[in-house]
C-alpha atoms as a PDB file:
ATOM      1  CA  UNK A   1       0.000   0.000   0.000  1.00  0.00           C
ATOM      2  CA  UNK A   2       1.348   3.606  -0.892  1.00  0.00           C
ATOM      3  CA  UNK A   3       1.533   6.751   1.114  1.00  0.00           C
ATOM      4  CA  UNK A   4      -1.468   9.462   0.630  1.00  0.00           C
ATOM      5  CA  UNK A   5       0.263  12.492  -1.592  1.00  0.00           C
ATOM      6  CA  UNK A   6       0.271  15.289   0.380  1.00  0.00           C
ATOM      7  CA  UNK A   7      -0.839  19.021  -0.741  1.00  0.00           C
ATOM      8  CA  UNK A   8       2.485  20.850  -1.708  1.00  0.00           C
ATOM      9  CA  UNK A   9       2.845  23.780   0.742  1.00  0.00           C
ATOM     10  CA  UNK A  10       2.927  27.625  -1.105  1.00  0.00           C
ATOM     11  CA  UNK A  11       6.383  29.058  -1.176  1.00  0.00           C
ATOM     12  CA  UNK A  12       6.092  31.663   1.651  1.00  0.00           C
ATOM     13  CA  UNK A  13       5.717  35.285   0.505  1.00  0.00           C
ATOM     14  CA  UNK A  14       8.951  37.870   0.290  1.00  0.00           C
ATOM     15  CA  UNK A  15       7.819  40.369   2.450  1.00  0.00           C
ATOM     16  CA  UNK A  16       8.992  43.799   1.362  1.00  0.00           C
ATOM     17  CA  UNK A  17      11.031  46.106   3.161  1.00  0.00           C
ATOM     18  CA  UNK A  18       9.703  49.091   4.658  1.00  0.00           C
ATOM     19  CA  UNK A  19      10.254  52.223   2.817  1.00  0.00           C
ATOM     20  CA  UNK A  20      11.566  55.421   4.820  1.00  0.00           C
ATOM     21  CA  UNK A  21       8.575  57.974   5.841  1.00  0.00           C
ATOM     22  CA  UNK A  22      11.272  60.129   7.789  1.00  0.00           C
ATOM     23  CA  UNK A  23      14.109  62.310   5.933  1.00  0.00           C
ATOM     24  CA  UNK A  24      17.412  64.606   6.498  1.00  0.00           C
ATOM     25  CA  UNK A  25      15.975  68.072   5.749  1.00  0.00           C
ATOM     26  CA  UNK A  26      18.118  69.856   2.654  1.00  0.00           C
ATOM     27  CA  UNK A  27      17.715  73.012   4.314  1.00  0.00           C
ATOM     28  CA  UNK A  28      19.009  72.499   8.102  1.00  0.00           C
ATOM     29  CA  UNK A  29      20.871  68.879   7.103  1.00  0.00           C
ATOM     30  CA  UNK A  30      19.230  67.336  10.246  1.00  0.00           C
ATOM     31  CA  UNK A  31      18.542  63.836  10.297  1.00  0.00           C
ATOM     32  CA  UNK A  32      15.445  62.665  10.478  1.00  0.00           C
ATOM     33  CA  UNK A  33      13.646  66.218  10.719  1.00  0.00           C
ATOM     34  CA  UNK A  34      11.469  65.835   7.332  1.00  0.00           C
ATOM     35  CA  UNK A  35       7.788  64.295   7.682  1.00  0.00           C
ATOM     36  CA  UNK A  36       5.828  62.864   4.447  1.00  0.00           C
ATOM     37  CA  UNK A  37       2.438  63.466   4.793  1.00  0.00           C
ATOM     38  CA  UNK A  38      -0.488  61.955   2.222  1.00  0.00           C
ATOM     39  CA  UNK A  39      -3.698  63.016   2.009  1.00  0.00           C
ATOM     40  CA  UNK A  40      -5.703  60.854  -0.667  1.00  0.00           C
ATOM     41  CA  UNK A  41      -8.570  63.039   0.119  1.00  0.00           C
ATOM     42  CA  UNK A  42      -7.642  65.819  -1.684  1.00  0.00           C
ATOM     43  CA  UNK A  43      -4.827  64.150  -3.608  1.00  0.00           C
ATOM     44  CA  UNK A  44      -1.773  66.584  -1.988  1.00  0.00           C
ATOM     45  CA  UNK A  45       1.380  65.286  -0.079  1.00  0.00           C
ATOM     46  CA  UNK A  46       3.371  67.142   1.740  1.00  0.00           C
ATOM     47  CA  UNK A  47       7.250  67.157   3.160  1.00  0.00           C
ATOM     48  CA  UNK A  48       7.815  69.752   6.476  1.00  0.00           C
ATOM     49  CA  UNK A  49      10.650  70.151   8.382  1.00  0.00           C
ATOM     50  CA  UNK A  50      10.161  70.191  11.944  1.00  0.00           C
ATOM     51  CA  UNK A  51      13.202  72.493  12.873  1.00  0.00           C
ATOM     52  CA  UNK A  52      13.728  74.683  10.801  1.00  0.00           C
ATOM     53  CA  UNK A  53      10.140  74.928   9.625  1.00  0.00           C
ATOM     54  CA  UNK A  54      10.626  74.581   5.701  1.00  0.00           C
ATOM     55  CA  UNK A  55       7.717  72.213   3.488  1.00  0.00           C
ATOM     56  CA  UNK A  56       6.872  71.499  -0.178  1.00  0.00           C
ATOM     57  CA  UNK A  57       3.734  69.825  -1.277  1.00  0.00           C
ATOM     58  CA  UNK A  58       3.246  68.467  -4.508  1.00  0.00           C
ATOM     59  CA  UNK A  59       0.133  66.528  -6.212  1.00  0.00           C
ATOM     60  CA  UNK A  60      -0.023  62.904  -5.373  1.00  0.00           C
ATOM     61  CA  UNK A  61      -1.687  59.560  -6.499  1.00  0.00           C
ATOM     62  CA  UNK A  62      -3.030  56.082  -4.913  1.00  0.00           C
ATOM     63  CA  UNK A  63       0.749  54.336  -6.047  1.00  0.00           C
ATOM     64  CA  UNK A  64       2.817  57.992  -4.768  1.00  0.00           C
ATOM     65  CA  UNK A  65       4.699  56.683  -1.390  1.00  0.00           C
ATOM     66  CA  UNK A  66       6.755  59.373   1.215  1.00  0.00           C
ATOM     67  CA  UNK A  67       9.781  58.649  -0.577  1.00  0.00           C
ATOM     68  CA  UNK A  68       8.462  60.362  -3.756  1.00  0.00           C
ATOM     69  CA  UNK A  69       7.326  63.303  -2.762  1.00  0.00           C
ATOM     70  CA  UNK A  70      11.250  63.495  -0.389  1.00  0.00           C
ATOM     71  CA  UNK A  71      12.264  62.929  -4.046  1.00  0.00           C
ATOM     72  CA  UNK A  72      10.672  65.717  -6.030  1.00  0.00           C
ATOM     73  CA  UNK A  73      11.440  68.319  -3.377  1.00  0.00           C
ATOM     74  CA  UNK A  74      15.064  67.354  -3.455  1.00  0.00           C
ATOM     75  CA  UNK A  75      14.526  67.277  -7.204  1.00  0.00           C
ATOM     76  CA  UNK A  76      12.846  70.799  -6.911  1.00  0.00           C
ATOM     77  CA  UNK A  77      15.740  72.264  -4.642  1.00  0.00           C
ATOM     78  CA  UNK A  78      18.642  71.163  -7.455  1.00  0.00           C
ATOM     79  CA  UNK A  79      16.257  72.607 -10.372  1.00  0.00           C
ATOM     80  CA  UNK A  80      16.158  75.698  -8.425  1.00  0.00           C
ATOM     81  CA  UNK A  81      19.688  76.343  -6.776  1.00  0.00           C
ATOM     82  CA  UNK A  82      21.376  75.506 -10.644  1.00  0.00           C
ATOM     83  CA  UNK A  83      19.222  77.868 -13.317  1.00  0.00           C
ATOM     84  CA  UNK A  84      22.202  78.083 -15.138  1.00  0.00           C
ATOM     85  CA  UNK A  85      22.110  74.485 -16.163  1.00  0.00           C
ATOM     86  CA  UNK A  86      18.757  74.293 -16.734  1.00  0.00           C
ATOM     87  CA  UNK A  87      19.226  76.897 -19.965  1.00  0.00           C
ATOM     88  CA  UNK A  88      22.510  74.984 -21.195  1.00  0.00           C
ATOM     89  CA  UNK A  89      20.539  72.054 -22.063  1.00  0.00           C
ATOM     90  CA  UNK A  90      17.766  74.003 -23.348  1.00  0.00           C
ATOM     91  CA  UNK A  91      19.879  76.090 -25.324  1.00  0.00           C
ATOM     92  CA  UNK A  92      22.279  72.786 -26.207  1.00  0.00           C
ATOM     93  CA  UNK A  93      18.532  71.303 -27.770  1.00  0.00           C
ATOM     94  CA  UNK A  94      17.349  74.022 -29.891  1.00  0.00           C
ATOM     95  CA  UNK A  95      21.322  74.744 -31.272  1.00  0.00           C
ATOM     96  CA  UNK A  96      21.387  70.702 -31.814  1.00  0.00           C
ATOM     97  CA  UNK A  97      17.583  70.980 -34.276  1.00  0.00           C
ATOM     98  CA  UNK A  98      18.624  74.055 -36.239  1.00  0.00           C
ATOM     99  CA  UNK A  99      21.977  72.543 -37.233  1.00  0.00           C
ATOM    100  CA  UNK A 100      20.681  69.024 -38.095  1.00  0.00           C
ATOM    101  CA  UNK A 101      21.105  68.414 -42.071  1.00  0.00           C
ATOM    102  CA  UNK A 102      19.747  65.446 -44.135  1.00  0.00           C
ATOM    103  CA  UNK A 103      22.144  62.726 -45.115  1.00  0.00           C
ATOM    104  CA  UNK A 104      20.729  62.217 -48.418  1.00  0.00           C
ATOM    105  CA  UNK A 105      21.285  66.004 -49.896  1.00  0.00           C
END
């Protein structure tokens, strides 16, 4: 007589890692000062500071986490603090279409 088969157990899930909801402020460089707030409500997150008092908010979705709205204010702080850079490649783009020539002339 032979053995009943047993049911094959499920592999167990990978359980993600947690994601960061606190941040180092780019204005006062302390650690863990920043807060990300969501508010699905009314579809606005929002970054703050709580020493030195600075925040951004940006528009948000159901997939946006902390992490990307930290991102687009540090994003938003570079943009800001280099101009300069920001017309070089503009400039760079529209030098690079009014010099472009066919190959077949």
């Amino acid at each position: 007589m032979g053995k009943r088969k047993s049911k094959a157990k499920p592999p167990p899930k990978k359980r993600m890692d947690k994601l960061d909801t606190v941040f180092c402020c780019p204005f006062c460089n302390h650690g863990s000062s920043v807060e990300c707030r969501i508010d699905l409500k009314n579809l606005i997150g929002e970054a703050s500071c709580r020493i030195c008092l600075e925040t951004f908010s940006t528009s948000v979705n159901a997939l946006t986490e902390p992490i990307d709205i930290y991102s687009e204010w540090i994003d938003e702080c570079e943009r800001v603090n280099n101009p300069e850079e920001d017309n070089a490649n503009h400039y760079e783009d529209d030098n690079a279409s009014r010099y472009r020539y066919d190959e077949e002339e």
